[in-house]
N, C-alpha and C. Protein backbone atom coordinates (compact mmCIF):
# COMPACT_ATOMS: atom_id res chain seq x y z
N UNK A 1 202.30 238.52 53.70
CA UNK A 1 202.85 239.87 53.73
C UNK A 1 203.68 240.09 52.48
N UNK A 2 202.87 240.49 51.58
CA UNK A 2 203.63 241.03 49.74
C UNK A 2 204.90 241.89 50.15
N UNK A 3 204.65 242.35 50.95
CA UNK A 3 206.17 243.44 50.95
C UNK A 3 207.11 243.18 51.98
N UNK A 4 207.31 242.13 52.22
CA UNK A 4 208.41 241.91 53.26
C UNK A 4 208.78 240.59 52.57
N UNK A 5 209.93 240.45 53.12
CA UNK A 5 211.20 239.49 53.09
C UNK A 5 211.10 238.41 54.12
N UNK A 6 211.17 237.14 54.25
CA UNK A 6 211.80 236.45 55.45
C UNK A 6 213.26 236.07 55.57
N UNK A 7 214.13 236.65 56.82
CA UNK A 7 214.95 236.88 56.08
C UNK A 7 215.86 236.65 57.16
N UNK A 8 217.57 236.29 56.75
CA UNK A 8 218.20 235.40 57.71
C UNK A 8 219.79 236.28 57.45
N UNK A 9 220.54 235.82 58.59
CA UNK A 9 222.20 236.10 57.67
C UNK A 9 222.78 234.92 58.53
N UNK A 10 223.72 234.09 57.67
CA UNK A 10 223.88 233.17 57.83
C UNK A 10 225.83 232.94 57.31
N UNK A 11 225.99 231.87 57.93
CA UNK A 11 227.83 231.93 56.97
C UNK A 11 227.28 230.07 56.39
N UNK A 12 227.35 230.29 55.10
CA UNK A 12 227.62 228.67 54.16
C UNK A 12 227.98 227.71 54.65
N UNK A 13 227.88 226.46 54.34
CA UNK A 13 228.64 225.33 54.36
C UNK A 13 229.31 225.19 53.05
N UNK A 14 230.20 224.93 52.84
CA UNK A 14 230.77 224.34 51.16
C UNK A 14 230.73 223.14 51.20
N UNK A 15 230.87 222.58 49.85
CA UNK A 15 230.13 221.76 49.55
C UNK A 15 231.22 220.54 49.84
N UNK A 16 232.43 220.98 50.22
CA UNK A 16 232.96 219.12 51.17
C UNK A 16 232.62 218.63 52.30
N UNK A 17 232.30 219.30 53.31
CA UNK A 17 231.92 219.17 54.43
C UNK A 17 230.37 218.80 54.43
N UNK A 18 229.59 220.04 53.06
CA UNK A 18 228.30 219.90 53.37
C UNK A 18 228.14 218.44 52.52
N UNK A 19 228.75 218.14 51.85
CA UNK A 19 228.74 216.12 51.29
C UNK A 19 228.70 215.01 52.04
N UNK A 20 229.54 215.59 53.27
CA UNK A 20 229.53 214.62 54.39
C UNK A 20 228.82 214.66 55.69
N UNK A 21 228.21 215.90 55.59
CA UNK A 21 226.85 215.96 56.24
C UNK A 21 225.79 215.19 55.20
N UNK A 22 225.34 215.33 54.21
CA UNK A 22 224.77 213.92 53.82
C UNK A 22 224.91 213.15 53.73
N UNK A 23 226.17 212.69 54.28
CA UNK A 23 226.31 211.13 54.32
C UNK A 23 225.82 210.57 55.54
N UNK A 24 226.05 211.50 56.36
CA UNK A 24 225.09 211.62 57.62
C UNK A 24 224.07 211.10 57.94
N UNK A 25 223.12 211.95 57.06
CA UNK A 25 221.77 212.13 56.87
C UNK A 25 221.56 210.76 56.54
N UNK A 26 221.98 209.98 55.52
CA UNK A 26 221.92 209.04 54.96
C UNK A 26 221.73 207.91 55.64
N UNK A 27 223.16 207.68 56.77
CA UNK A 27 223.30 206.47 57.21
C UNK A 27 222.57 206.91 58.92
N UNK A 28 222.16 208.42 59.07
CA UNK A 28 220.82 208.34 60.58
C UNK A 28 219.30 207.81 59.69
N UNK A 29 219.07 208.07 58.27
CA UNK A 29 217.93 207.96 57.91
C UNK A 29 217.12 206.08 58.25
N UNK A 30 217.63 205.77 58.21
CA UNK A 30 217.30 204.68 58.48
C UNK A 30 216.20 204.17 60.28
N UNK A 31 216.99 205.05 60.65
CA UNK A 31 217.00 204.97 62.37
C UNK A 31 216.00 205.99 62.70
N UNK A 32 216.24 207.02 61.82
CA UNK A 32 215.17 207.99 62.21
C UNK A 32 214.35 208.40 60.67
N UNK A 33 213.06 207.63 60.49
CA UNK A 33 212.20 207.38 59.07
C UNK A 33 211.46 208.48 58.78
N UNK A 34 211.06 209.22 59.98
CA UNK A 34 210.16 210.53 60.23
C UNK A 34 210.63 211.68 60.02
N UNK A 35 211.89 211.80 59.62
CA UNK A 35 212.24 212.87 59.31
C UNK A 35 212.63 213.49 58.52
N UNK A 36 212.41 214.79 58.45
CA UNK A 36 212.82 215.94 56.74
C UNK A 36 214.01 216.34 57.05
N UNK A 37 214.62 216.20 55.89
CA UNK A 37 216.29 216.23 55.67
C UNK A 37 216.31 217.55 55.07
N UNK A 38 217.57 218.58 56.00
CA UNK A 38 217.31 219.37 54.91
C UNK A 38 218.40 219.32 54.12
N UNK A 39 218.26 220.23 52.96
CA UNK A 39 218.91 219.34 51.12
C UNK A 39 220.49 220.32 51.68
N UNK A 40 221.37 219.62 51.33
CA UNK A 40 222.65 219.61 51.44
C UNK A 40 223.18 221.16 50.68
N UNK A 41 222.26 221.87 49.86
CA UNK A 41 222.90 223.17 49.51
C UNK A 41 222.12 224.27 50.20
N UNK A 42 221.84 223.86 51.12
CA UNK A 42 220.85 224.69 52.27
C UNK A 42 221.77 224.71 53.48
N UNK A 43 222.78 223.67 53.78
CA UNK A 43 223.58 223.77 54.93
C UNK A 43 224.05 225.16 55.16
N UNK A 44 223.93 225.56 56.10
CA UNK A 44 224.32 227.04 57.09
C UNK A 44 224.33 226.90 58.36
N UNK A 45 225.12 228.27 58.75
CA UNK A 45 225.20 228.37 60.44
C UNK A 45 224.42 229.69 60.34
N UNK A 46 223.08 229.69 61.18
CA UNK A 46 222.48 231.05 61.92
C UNK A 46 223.16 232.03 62.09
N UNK A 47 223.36 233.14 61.85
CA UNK A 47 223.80 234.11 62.75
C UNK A 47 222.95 235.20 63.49
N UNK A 48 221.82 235.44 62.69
CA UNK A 48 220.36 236.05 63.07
C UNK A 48 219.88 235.80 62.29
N UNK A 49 218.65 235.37 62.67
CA UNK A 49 216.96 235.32 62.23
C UNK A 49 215.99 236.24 62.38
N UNK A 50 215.87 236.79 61.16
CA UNK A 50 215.23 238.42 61.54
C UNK A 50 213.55 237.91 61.38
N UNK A 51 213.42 237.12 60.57
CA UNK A 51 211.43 236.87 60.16
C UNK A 51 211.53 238.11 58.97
N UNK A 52 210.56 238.46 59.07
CA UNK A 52 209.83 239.26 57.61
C UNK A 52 210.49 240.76 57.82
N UNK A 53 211.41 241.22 56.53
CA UNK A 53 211.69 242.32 56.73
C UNK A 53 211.18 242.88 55.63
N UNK A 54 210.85 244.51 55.49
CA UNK A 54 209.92 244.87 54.81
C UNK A 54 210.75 245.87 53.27
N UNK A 55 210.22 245.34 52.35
CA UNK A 55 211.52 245.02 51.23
C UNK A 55 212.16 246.59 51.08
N UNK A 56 211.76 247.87 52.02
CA UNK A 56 212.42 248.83 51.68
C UNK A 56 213.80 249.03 52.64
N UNK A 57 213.89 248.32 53.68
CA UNK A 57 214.52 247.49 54.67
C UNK A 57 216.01 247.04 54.29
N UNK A 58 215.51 246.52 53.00
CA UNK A 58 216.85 245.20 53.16
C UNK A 58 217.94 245.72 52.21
N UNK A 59 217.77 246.56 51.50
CA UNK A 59 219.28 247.08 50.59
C UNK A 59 220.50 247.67 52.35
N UNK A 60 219.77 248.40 53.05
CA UNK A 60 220.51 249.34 54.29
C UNK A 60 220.85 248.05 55.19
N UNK A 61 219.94 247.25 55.73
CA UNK A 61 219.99 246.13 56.30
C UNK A 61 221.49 245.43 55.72
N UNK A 62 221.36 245.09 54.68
CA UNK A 62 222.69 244.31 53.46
C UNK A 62 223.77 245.22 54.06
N UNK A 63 223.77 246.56 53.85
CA UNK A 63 225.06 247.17 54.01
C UNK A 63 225.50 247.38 55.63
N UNK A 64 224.33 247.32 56.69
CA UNK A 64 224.89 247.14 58.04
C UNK A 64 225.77 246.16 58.10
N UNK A 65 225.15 244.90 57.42
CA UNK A 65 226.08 243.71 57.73
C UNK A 65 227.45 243.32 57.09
N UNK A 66 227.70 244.00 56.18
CA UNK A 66 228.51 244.25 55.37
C UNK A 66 229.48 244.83 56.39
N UNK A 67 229.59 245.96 56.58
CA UNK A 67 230.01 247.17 57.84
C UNK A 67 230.36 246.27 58.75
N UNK A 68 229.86 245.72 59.42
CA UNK A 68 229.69 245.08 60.82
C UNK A 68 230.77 243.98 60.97
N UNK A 69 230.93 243.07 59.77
CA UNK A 69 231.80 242.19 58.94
C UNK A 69 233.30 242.72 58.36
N UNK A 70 233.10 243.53 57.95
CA UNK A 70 234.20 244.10 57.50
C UNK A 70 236.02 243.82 58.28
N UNK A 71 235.48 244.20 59.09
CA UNK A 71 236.96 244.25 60.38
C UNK A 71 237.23 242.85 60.92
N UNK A 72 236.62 242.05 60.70
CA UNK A 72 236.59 240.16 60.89
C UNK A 72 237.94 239.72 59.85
N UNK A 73 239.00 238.86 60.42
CA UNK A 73 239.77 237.95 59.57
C UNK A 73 238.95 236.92 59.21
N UNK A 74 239.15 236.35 58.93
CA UNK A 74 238.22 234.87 58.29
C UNK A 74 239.07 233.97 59.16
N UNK A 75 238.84 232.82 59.39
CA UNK A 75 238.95 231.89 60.27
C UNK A 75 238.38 230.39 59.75
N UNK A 76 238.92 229.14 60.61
CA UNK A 76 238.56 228.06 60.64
C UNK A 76 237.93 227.62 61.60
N UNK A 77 236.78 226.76 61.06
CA UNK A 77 235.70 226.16 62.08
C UNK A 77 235.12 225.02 62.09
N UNK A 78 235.33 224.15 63.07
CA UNK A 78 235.34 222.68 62.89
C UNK A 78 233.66 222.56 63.20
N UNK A 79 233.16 221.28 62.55
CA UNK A 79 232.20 220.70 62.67
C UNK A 79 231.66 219.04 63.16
N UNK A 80 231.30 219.18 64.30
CA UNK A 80 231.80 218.14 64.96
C UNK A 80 230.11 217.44 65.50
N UNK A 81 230.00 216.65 66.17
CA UNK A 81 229.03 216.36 67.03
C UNK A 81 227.76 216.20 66.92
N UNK A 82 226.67 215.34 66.63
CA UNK A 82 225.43 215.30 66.65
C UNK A 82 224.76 215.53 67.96
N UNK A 83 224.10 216.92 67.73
CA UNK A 83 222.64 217.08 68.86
C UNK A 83 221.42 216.89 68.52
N UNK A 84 220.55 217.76 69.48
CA UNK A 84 219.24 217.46 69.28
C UNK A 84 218.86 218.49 69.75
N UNK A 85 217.60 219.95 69.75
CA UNK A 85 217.22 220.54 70.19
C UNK A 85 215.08 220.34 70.46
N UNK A 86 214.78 220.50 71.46
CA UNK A 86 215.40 220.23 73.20
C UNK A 86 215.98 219.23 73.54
N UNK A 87 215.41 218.21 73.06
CA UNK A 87 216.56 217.24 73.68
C UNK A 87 216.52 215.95 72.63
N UNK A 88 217.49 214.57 72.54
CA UNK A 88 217.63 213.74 71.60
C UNK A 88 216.43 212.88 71.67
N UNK A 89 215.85 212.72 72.89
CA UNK A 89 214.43 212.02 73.23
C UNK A 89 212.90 212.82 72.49
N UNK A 90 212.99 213.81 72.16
CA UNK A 90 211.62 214.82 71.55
C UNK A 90 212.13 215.97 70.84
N UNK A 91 213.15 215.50 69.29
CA UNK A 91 213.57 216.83 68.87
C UNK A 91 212.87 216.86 68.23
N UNK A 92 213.03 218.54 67.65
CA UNK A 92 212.50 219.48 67.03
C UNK A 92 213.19 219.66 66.02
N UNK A 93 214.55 219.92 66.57
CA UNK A 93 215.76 220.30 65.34
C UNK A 93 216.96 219.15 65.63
N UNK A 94 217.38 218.58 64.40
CA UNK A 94 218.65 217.26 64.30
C UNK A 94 220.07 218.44 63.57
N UNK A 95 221.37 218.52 63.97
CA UNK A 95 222.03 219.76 64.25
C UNK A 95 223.85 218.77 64.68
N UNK A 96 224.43 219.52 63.95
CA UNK A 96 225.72 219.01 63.82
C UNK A 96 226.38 219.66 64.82
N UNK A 97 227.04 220.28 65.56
CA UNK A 97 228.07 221.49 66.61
C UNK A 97 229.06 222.11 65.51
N UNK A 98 229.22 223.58 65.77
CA UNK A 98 230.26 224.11 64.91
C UNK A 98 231.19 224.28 66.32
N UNK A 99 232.67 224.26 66.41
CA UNK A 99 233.38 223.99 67.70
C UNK A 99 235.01 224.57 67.26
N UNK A 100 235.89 224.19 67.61
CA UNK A 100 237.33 224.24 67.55
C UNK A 100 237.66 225.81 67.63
N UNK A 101 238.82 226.08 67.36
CA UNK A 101 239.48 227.36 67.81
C UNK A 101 238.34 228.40 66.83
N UNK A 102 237.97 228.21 66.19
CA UNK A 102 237.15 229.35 65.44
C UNK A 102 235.96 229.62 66.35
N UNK A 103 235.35 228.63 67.07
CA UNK A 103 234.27 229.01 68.11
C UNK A 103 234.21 230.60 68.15
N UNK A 104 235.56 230.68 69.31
CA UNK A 104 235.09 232.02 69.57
C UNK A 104 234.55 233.17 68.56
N UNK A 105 236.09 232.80 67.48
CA UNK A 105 235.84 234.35 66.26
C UNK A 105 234.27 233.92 65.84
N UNK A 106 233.40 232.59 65.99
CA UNK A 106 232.02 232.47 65.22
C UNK A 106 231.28 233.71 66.61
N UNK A 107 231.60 233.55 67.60
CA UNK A 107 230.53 234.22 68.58
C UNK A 107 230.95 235.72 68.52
N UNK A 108 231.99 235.85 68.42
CA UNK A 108 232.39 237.92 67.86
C UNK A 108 231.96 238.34 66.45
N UNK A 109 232.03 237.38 65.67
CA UNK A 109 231.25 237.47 64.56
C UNK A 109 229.60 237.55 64.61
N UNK A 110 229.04 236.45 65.50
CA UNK A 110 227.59 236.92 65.22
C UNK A 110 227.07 238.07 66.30
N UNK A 111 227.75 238.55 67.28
CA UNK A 111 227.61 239.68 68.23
C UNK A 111 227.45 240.70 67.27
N UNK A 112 228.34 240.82 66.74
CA UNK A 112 228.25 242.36 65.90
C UNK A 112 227.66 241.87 64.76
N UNK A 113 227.19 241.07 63.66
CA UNK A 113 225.97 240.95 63.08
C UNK A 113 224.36 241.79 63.90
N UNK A 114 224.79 240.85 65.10
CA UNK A 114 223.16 240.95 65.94
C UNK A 114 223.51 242.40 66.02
N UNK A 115 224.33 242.89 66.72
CA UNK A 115 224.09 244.50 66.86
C UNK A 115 223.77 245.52 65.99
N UNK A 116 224.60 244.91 64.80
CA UNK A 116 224.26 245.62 63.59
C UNK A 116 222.74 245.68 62.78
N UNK A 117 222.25 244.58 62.67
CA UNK A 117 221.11 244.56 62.62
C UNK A 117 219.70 245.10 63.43
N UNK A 118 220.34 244.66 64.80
CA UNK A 118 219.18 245.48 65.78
C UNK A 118 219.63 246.96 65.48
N UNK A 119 220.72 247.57 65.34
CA UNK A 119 220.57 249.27 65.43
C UNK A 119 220.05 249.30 64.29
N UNK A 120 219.84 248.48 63.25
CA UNK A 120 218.78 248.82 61.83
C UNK A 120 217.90 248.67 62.19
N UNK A 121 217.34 248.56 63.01
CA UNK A 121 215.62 248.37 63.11
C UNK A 121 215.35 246.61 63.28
N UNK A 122 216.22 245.62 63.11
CA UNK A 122 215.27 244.61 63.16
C UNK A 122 215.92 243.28 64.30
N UNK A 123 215.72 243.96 65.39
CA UNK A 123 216.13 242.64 66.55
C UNK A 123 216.07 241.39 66.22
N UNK A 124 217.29 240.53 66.26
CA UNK A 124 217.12 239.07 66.12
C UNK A 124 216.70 238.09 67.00
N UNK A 125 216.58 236.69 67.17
CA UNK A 125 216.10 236.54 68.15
C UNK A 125 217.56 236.09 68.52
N UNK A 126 217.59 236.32 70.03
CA UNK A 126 218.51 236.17 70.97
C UNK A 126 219.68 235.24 70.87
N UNK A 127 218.82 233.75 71.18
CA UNK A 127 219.46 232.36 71.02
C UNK A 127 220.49 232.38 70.51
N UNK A 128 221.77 232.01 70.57
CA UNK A 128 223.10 231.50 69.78
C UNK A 128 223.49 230.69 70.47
N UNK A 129 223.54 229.47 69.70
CA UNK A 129 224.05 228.03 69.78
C UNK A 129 224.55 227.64 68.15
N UNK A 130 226.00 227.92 68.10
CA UNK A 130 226.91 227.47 67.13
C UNK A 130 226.39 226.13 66.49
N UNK A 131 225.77 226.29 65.57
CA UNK A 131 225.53 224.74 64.63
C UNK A 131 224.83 224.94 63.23
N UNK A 132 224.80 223.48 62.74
CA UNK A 132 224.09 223.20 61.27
C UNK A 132 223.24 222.45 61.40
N UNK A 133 221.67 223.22 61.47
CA UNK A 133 220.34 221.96 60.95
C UNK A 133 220.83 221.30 60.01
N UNK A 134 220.15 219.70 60.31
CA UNK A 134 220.39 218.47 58.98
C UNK A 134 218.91 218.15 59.34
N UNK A 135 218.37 218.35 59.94
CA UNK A 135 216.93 217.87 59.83
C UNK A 135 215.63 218.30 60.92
N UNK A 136 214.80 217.80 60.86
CA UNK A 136 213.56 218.12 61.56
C UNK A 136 212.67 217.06 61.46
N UNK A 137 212.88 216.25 62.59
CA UNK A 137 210.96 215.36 62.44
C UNK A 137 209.80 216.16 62.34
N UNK A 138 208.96 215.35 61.20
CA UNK A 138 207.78 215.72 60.96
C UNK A 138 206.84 215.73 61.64
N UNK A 139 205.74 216.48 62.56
CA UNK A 139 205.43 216.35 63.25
C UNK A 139 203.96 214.84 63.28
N UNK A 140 203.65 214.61 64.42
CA UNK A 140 202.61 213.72 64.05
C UNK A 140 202.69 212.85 62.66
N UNK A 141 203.74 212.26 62.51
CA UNK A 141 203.58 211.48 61.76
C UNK A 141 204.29 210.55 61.87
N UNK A 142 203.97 209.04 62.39
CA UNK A 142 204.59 207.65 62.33
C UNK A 142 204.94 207.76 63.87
N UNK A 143 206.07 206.83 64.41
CA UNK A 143 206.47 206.97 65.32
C UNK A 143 207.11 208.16 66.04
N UNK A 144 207.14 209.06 67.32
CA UNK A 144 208.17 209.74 67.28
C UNK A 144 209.66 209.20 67.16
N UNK A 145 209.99 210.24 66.73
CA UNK A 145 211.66 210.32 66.41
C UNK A 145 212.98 210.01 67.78
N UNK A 146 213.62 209.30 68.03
CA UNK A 146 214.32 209.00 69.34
C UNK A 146 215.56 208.99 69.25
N UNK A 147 216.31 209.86 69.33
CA UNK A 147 217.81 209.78 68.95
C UNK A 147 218.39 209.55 70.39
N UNK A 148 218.60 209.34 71.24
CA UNK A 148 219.33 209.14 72.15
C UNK A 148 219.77 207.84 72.09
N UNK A 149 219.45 206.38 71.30
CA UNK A 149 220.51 205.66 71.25
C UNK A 149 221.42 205.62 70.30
N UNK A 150 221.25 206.71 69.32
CA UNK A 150 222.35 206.85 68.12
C UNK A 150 223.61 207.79 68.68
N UNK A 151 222.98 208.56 69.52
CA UNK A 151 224.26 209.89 69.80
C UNK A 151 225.15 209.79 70.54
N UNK A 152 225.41 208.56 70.72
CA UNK A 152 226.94 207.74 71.99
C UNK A 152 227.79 207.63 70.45
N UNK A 153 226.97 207.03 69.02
CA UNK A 153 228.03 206.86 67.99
C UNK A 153 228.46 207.51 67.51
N UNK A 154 227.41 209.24 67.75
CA UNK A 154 228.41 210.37 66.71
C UNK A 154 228.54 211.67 67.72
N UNK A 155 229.29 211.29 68.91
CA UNK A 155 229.51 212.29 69.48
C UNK A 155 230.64 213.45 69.10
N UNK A 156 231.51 212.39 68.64
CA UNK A 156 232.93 212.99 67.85
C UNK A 156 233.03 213.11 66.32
N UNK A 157 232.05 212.17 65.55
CA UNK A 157 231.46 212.24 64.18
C UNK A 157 232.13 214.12 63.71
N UNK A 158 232.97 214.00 62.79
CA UNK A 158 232.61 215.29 62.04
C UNK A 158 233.13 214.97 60.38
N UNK A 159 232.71 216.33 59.74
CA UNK A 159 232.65 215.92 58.14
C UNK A 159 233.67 217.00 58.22
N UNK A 160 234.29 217.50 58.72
CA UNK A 160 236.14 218.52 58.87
C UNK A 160 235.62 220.10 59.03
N UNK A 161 236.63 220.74 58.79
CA UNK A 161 236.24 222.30 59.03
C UNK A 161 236.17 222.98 57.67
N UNK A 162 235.62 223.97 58.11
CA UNK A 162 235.26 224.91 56.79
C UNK A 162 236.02 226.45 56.99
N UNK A 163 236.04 226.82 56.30
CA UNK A 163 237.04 228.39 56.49
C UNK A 163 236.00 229.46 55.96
N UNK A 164 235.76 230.25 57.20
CA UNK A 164 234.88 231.40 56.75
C UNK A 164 235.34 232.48 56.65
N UNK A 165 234.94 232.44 55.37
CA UNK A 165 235.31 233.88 54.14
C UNK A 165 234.59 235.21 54.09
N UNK A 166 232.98 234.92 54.74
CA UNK A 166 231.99 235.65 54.10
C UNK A 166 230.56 235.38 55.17
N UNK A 167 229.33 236.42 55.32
CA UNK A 167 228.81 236.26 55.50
C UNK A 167 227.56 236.26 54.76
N UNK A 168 226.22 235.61 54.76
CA UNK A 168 225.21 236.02 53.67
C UNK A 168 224.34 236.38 54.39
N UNK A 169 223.84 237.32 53.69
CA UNK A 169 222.12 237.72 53.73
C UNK A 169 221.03 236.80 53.34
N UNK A 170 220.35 235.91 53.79
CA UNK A 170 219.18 235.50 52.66
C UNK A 170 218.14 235.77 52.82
N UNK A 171 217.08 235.48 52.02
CA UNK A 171 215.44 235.40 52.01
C UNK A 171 215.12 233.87 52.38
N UNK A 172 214.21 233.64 53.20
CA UNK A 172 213.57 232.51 53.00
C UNK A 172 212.27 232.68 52.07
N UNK A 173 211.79 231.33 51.53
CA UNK A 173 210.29 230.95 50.72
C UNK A 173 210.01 229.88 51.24
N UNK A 174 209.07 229.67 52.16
CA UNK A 174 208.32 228.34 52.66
C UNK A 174 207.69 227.79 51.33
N UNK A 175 207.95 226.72 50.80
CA UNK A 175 207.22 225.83 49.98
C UNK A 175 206.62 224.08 50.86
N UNK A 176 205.78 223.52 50.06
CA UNK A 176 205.30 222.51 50.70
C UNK A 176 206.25 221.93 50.75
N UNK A 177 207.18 221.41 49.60
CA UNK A 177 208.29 220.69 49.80
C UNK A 177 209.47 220.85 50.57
N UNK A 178 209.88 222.49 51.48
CA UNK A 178 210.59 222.97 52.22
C UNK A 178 211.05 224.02 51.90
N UNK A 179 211.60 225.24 52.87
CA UNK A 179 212.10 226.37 52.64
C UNK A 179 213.03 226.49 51.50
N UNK A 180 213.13 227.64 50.71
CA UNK A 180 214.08 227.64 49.55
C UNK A 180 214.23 229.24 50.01
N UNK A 181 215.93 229.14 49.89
CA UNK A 181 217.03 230.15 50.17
C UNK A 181 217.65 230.75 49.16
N UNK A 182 217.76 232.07 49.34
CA UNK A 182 218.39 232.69 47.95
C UNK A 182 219.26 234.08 48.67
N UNK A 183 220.25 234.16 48.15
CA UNK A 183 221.54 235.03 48.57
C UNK A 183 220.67 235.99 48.44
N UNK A 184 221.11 237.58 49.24
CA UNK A 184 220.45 238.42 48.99
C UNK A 184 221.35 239.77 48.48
N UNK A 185 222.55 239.05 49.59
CA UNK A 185 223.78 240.08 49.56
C UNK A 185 224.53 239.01 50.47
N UNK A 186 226.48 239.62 49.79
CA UNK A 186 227.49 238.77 50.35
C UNK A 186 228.07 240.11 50.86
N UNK A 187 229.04 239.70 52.33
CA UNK A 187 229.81 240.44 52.69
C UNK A 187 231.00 239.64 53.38
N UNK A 188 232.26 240.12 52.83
CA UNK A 188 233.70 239.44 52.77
C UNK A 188 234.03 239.65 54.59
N UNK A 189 234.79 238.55 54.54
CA UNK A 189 235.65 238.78 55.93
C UNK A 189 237.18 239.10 54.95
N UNK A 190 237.81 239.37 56.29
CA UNK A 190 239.17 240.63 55.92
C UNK A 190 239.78 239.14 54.94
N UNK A 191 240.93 238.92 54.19
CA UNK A 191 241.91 238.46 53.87
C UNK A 191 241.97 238.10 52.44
N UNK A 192 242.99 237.53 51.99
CA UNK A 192 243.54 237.31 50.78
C UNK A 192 242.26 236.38 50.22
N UNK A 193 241.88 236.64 48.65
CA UNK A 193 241.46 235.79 48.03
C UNK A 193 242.22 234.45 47.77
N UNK A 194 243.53 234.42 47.29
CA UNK A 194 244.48 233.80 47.01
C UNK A 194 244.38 232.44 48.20
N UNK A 195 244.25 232.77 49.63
CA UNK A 195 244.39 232.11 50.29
C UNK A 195 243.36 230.99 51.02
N UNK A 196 241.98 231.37 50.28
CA UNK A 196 240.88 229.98 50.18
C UNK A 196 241.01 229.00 49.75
């Protein structure tokens, strides 16, 4: 589809936290051989997943979320916990927990994203579960992947909190080697520059 976008809004990882999510990666790689890591300047939290938006779409789209964002303080949000989606025995997705007192402001934050976006025309999908993909087994290939005897060691595992400033817009590009992400548009949460 030439004229559409795949296309996400998401809040960053920076790059201390997202360092120690590869260290992560690093010392599960061993244990789990089958799996695609994803690259450490890709770390994000979901907020909606729109799929293909159609490129006359996304300048108005940018400024809903912008709008929608606007009236948000920025906040702190801890990153804690290794999961597994569906479960640590047959995942799909390998996923850190975003948690601590910012929880909530993350779930009033992506409410009014999602709303904002669906009254633009492009419903997200539903699901919200606060976290950061670090990986994905490959399918059919080698052994499956079995995390349930690693996740007693990193239940409390975290790489610290991050302070969210901002939300992004991106595009996805499926390549063979893995999705590649590109800002599309930034929109500020309320507060002092000074104070990042």
């Amino acid at each position: 589809m030439a004229n559409t976008t795949r296309t996400f809004i998401a809040v960053e990882v920076p790059k201390g936290p997202s360092d120690q999510l590869g260290r992560l990666q690093r010392s599960l790689g061993p244990e789990a051989p089958n799996v695609r890591w994803v690259a450490p300047e890709h770390f994000h939290i979901t907020l909606a997943f729109l799929g293909d938006v159609p490129h006359n779409d996304i300048a108005p789209l940018c400024r809903a979320v912008g709008d929608a964002v606007a009236p948000f303080d920025r906040f702190e949000l801890r990153l804690e916990g290794l999961g597994a989606f569906p479960s640590p025995q047959k995942p799909r997705v390998i996923w850190v927990g975003a948690i601590g007192p910012g929880a909530d402001a993350l779930v009033k934050l992506q409410r009014a994203v999602a709303d904002a976006v669906n009254a633009a025309g492009h419903p997200p999908d539903e699901r919200f579960h606060p976290h950061v993909t670090i990986g994905r087994p490959k399918p059919g290939r080698g052994k499956p992947t079995d995390l349930a005897p690693m996740m007693p060691r990193y239940q409390t595992w975290s790489p610290g909190s991050l302070r969210v400033v901002e939300v992004v817009t991106f595009s996805s590009t499926q390549t063979a080697e893995g999705p590649i992400y590109a800002p599309l548009a930034r929109a500020k949460l309320r507060g002092l520059e000074a104070s990042d």
